[in-house]
N, C-alpha and C. Protein backbone atom coordinates (compact mmCIF):
# COMPACT_ATOMS: atom_id res chain seq x y z
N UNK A 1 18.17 -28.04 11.11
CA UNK A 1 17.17 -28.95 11.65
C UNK A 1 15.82 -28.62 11.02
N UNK A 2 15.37 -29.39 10.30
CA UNK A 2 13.82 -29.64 10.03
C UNK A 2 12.68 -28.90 10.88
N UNK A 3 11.59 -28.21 10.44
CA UNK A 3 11.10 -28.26 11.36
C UNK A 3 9.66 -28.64 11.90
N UNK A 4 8.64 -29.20 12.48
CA UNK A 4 7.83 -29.89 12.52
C UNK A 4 6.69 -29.52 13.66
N UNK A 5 5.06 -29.34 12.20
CA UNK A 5 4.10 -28.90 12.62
C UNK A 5 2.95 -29.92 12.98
N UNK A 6 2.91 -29.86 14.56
CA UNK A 6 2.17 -30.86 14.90
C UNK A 6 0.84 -30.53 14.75
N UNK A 7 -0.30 -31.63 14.71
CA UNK A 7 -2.01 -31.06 14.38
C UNK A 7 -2.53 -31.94 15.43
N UNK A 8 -3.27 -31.09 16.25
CA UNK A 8 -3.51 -32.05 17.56
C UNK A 8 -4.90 -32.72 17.04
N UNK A 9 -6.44 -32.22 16.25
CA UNK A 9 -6.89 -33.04 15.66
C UNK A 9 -7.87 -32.30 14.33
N UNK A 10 -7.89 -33.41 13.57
CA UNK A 10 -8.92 -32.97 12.49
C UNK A 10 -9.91 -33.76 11.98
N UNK A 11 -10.83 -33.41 11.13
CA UNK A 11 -11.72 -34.49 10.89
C UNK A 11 -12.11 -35.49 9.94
N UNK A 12 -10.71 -34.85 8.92
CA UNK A 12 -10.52 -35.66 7.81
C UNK A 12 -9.49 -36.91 8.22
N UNK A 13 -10.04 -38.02 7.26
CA UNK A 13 -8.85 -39.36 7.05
C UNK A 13 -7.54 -39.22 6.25
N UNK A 14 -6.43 -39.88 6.68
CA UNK A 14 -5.52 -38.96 5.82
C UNK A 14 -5.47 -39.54 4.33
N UNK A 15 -6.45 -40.38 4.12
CA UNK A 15 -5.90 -40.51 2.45
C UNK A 15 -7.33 -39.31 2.10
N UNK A 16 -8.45 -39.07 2.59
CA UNK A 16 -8.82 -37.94 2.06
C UNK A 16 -8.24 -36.41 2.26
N UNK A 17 -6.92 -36.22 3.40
CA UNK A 17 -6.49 -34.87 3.61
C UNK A 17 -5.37 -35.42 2.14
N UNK A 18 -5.01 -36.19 1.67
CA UNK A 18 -3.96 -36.11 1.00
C UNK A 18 -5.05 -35.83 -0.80
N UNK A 19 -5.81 -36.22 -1.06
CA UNK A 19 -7.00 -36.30 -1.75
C UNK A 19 -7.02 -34.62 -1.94
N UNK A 20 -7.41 -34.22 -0.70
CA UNK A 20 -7.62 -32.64 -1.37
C UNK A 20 -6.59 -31.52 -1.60
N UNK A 21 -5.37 -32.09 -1.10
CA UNK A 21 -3.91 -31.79 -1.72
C UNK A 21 -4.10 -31.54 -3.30
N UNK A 22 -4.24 -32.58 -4.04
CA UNK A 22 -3.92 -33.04 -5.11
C UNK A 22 -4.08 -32.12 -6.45
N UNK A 23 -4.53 -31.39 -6.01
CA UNK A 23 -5.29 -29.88 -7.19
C UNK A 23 -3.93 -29.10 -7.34
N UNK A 24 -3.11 -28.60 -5.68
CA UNK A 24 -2.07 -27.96 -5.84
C UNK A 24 -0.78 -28.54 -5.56
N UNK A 25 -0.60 -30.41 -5.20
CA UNK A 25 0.74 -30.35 -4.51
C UNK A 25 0.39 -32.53 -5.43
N UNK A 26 1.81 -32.55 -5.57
CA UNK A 26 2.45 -34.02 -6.50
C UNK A 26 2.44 -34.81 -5.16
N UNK A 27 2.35 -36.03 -5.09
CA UNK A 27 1.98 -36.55 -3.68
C UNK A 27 3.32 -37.76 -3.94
N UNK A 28 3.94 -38.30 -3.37
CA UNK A 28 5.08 -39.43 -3.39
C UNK A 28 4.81 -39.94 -2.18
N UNK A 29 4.51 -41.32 -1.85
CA UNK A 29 4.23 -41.84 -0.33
C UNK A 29 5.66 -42.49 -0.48
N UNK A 30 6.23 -42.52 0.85
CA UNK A 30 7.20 -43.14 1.36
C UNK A 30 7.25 -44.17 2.68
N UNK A 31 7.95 -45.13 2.93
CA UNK A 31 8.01 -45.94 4.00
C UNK A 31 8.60 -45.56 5.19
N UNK A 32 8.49 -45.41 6.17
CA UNK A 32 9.33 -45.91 7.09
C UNK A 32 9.64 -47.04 8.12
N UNK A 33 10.85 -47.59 8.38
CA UNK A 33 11.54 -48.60 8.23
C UNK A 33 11.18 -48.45 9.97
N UNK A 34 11.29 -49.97 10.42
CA UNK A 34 10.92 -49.70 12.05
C UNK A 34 12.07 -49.04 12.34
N UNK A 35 11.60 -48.26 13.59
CA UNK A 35 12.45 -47.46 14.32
C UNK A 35 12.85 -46.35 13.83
N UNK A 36 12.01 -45.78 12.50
CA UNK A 36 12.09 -44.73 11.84
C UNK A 36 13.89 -44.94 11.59
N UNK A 37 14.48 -45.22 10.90
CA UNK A 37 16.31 -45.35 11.28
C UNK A 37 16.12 -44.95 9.69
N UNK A 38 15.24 -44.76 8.80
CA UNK A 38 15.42 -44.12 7.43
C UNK A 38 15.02 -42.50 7.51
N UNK A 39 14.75 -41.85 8.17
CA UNK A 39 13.98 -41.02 8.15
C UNK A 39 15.06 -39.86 7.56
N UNK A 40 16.26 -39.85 7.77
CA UNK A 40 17.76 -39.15 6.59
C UNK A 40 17.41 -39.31 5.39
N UNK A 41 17.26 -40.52 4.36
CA UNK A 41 17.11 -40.17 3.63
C UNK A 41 15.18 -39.80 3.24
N UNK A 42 14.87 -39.62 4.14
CA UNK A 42 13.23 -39.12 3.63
C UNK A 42 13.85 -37.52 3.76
N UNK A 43 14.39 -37.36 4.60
CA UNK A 43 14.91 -35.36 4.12
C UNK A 43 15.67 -35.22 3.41
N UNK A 44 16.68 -36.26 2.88
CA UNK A 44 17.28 -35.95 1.46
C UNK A 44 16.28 -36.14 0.53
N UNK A 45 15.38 -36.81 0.50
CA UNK A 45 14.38 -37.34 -0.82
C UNK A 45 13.60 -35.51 -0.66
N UNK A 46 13.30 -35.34 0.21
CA UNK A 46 12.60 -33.69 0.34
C UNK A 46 13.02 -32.66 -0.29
N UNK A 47 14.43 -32.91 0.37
CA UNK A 47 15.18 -31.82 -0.17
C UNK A 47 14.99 -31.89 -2.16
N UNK A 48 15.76 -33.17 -2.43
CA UNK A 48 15.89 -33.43 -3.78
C UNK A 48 14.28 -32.99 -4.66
N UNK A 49 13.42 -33.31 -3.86
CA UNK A 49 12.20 -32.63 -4.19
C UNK A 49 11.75 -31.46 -4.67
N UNK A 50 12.14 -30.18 -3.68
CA UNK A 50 12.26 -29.34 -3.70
C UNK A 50 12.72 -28.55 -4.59
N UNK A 51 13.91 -29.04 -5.59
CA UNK A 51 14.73 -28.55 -6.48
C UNK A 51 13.54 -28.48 -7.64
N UNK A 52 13.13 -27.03 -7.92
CA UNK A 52 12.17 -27.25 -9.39
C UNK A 52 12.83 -27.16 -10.48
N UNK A 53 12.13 -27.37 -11.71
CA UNK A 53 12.64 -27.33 -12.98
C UNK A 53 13.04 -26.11 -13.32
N UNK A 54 12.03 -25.16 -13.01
CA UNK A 54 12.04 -23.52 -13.06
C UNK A 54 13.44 -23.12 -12.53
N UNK A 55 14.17 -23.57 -11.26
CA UNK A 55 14.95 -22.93 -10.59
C UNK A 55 14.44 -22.29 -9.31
N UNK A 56 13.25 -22.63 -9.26
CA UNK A 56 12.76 -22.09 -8.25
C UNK A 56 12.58 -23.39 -7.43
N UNK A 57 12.91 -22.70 -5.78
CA UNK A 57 12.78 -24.03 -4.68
C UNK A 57 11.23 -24.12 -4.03
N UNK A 58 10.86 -25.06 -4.52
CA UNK A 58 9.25 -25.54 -4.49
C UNK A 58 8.61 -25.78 -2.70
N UNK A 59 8.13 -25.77 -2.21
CA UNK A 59 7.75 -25.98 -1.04
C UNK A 59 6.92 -27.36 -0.89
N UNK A 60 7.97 -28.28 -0.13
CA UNK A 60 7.69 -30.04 0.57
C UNK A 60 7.54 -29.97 1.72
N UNK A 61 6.69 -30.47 2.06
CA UNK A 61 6.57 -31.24 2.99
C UNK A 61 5.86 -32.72 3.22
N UNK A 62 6.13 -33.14 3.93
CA UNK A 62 5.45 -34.65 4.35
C UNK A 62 4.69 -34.88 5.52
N UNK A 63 3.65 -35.47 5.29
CA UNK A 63 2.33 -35.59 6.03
C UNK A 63 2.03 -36.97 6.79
N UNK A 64 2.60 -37.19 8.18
CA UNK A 64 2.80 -38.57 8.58
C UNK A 64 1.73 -38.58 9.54
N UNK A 65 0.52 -39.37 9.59
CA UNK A 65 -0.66 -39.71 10.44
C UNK A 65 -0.42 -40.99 11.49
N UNK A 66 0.72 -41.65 11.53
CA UNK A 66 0.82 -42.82 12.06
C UNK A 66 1.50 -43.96 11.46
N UNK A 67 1.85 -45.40 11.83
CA UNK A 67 2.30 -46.52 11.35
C UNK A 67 3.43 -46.22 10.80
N UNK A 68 3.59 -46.82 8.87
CA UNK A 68 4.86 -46.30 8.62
C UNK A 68 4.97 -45.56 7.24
N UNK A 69 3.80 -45.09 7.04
CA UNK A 69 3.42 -44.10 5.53
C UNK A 69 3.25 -42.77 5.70
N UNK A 70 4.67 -41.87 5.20
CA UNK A 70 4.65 -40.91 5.00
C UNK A 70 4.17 -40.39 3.61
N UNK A 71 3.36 -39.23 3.41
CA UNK A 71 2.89 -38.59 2.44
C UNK A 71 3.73 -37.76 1.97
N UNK A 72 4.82 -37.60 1.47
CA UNK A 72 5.41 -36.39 0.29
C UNK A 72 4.72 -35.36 -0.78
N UNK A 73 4.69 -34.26 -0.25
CA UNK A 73 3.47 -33.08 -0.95
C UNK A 73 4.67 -32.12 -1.40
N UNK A 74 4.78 -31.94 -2.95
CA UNK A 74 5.67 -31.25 -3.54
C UNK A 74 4.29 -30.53 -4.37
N UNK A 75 4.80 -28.77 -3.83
CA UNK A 75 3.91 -27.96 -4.53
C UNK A 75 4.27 -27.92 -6.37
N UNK A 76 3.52 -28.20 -7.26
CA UNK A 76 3.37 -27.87 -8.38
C UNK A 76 3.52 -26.81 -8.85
N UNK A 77 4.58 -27.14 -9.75
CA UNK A 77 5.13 -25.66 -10.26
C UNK A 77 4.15 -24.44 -11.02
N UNK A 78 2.88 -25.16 -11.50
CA UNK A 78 2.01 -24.47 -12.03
C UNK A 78 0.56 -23.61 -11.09
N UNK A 79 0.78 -24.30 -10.13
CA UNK A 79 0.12 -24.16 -8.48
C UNK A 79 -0.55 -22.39 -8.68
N UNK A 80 -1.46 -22.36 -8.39
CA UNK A 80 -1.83 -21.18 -8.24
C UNK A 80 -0.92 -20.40 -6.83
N UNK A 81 -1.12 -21.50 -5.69
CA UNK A 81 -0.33 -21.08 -4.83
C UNK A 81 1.02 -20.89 -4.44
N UNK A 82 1.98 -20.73 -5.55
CA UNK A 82 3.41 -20.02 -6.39
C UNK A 82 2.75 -18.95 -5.79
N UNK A 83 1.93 -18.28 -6.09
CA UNK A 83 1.95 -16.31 -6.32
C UNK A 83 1.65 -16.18 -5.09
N UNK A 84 1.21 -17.29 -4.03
CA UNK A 84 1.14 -16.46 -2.46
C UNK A 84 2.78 -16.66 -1.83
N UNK A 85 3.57 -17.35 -1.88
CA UNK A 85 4.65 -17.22 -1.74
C UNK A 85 5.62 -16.40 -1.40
N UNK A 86 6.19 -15.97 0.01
CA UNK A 86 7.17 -15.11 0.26
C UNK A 86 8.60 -15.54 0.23
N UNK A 87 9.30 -15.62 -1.08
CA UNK A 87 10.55 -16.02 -1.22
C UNK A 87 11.57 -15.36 -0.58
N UNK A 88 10.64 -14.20 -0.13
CA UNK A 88 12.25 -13.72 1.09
C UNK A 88 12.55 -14.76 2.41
N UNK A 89 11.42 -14.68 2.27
CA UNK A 89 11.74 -15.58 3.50
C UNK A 89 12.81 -17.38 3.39
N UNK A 90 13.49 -18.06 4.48
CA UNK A 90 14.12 -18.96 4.05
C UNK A 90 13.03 -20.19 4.16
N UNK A 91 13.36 -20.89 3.31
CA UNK A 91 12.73 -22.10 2.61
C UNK A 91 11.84 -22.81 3.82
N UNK A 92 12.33 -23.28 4.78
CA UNK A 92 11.49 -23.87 6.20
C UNK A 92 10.58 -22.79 7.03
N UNK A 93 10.58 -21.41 6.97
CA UNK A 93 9.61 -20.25 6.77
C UNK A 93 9.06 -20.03 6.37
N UNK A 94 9.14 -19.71 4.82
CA UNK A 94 8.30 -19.75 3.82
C UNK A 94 7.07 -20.90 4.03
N UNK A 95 7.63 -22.15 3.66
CA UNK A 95 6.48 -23.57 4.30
C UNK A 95 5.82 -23.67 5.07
N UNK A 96 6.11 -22.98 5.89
CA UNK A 96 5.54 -23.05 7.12
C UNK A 96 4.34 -21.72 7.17
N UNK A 97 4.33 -20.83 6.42
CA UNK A 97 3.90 -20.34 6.26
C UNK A 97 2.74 -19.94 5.72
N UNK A 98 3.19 -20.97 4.27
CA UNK A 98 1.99 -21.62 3.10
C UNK A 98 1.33 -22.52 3.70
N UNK A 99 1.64 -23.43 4.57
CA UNK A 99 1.14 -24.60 5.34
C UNK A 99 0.21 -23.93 6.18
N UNK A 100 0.63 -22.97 7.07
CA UNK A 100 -0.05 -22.38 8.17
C UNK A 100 -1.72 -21.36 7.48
N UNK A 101 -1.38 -20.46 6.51
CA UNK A 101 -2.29 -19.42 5.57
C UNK A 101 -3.10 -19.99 4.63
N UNK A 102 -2.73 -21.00 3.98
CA UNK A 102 -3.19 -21.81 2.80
C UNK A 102 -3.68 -22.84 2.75
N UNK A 103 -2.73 -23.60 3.03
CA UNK A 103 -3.01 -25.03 3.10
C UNK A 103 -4.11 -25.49 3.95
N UNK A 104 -3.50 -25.54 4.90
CA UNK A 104 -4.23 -25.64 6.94
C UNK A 104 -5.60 -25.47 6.56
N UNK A 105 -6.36 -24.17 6.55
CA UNK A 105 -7.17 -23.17 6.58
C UNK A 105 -8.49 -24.18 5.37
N UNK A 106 -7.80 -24.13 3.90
CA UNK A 106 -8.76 -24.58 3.42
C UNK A 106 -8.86 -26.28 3.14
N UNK A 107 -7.75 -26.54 3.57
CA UNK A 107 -7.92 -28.06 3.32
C UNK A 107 -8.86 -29.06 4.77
N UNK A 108 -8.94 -27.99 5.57
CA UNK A 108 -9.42 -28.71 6.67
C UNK A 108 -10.72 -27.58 8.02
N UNK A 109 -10.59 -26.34 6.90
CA UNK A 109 -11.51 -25.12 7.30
C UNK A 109 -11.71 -24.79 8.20
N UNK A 110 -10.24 -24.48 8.97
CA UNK A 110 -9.97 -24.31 10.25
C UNK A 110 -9.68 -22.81 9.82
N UNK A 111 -10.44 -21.81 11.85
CA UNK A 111 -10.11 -20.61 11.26
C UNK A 111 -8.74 -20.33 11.89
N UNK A 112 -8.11 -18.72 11.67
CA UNK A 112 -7.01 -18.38 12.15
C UNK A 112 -6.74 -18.89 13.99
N UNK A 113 -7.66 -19.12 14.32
CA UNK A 113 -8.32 -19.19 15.89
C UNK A 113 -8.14 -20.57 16.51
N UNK A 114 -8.70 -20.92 15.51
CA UNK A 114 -9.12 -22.25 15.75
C UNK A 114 -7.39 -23.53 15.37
N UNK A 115 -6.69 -22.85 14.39
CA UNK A 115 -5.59 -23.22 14.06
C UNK A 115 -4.15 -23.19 15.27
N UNK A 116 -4.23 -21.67 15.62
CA UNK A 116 -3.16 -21.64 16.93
C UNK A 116 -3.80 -22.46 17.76
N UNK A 117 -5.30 -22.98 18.30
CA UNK A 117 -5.06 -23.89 19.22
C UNK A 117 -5.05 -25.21 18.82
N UNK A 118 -4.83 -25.65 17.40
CA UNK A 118 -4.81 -26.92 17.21
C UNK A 118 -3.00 -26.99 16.71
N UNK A 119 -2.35 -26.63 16.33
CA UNK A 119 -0.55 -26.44 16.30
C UNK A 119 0.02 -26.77 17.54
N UNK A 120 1.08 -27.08 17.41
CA UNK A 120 2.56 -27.10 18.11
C UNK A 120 3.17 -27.16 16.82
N UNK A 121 4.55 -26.98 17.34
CA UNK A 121 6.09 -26.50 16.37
C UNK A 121 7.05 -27.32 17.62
N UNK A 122 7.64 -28.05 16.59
CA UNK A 122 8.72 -28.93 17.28
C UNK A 122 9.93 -29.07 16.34
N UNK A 123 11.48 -29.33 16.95
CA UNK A 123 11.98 -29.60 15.91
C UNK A 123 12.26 -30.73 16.38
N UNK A 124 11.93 -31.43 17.64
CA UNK A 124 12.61 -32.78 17.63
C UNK A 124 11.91 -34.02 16.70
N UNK A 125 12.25 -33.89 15.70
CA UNK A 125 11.47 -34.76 14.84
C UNK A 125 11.25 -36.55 15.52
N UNK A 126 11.96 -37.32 16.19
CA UNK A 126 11.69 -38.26 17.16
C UNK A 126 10.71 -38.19 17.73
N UNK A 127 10.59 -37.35 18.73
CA UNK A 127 9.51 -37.41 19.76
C UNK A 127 8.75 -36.59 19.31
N UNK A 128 8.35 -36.12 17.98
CA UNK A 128 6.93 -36.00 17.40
C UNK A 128 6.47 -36.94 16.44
N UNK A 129 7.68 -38.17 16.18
CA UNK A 129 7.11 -39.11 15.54
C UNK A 129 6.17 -39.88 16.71
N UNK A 130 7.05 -40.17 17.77
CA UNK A 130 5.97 -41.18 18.62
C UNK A 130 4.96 -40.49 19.31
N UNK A 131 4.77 -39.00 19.49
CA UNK A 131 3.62 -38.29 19.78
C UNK A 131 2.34 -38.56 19.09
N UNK A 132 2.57 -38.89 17.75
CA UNK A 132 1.72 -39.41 16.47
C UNK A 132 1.29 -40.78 16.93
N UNK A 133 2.44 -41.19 16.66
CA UNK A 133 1.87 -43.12 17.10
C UNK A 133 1.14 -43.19 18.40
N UNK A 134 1.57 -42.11 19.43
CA UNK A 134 0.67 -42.72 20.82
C UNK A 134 -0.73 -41.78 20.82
N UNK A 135 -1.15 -41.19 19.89
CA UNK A 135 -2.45 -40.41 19.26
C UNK A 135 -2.57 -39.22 20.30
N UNK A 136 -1.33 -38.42 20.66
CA UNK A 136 -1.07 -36.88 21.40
C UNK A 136 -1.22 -36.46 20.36
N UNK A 137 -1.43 -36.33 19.28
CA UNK A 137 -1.41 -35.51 17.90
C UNK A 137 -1.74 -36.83 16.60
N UNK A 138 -2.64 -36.10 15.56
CA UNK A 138 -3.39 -36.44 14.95
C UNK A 138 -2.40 -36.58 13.77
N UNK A 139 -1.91 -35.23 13.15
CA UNK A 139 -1.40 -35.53 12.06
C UNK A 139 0.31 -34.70 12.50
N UNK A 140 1.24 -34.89 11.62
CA UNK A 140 2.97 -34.20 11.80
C UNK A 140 2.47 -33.96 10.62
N UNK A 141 3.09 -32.51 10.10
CA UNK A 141 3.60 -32.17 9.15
C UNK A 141 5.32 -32.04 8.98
N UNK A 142 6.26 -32.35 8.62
CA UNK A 142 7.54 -32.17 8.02
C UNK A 142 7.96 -31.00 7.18
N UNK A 143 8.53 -30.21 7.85
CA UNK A 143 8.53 -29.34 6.80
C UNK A 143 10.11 -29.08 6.58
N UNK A 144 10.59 -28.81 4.69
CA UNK A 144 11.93 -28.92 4.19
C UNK A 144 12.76 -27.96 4.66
């Protein structure tokens, strides 16, 4: 099961949180179909993502703010943020990890503090989609 980091709020728009992505992570927007009833193959498209050229498994996730446009953020293999990376850890750990230390922190300059009270962790990916749509949470992250 997937697992999924809710952001209760921030102060960026999401085509500018996806904007300051763009230095370290390949962006692919995707649809979803009413009733979310595609959302299988948006975690096969993740997964397939994930697979780098290197051999190394890249860290995806997708960034859904509402309606029916998901953001696909595949870290760049040339990424400075490769070398913070704990590959012991398993792949939905690891992400969650880079998401939580890295990402989070400077893309939206939230501190360590300020972050645990803006998170939840869910895996029911459903009822954190419509948590989003009914504005209980700002942004979902998806993580592979």
């Amino acid at each position: 099961m997937n697992k999924v980091v809710l952001l209760k709020k921030a102060s960026l728009h999401p085509l500018s949180l996806v904007g300051r992505l763009a230095a370290d992570f390949i962006q692919e927007d995707f649809i979803l179909s009413r009733g979310n009833s595609n959302v299988e193959i948006l975690m096969k498209r993740m997964q397939a993502l994930s697979e780098g050229k290197s051999g190394i498994k890249l860290p995806v996730f997708a960034i859904y703010a509402g309606g029916d446009c998901v953001f696909i953020q595949t870290l760049k293999e040339g990424s400075p943020l490769i070398t913070s990376l704990n590959n012991k850890l398993e792949s939905t750990a690891r992400d969650f990890e880079l998401l939580k230390r890295e990402v989070l922190p400077a893309v939206l300059g939230l501190n360590p503090e300020q972050l645990a009270d803006s998170l939840d962790v869910s895996s029911d990916l459903a009822q954190a989609l419509v948590a989003v749509d009914e504005d209980q949470y700002q942004y979902l992250f998806l993580l592979n």
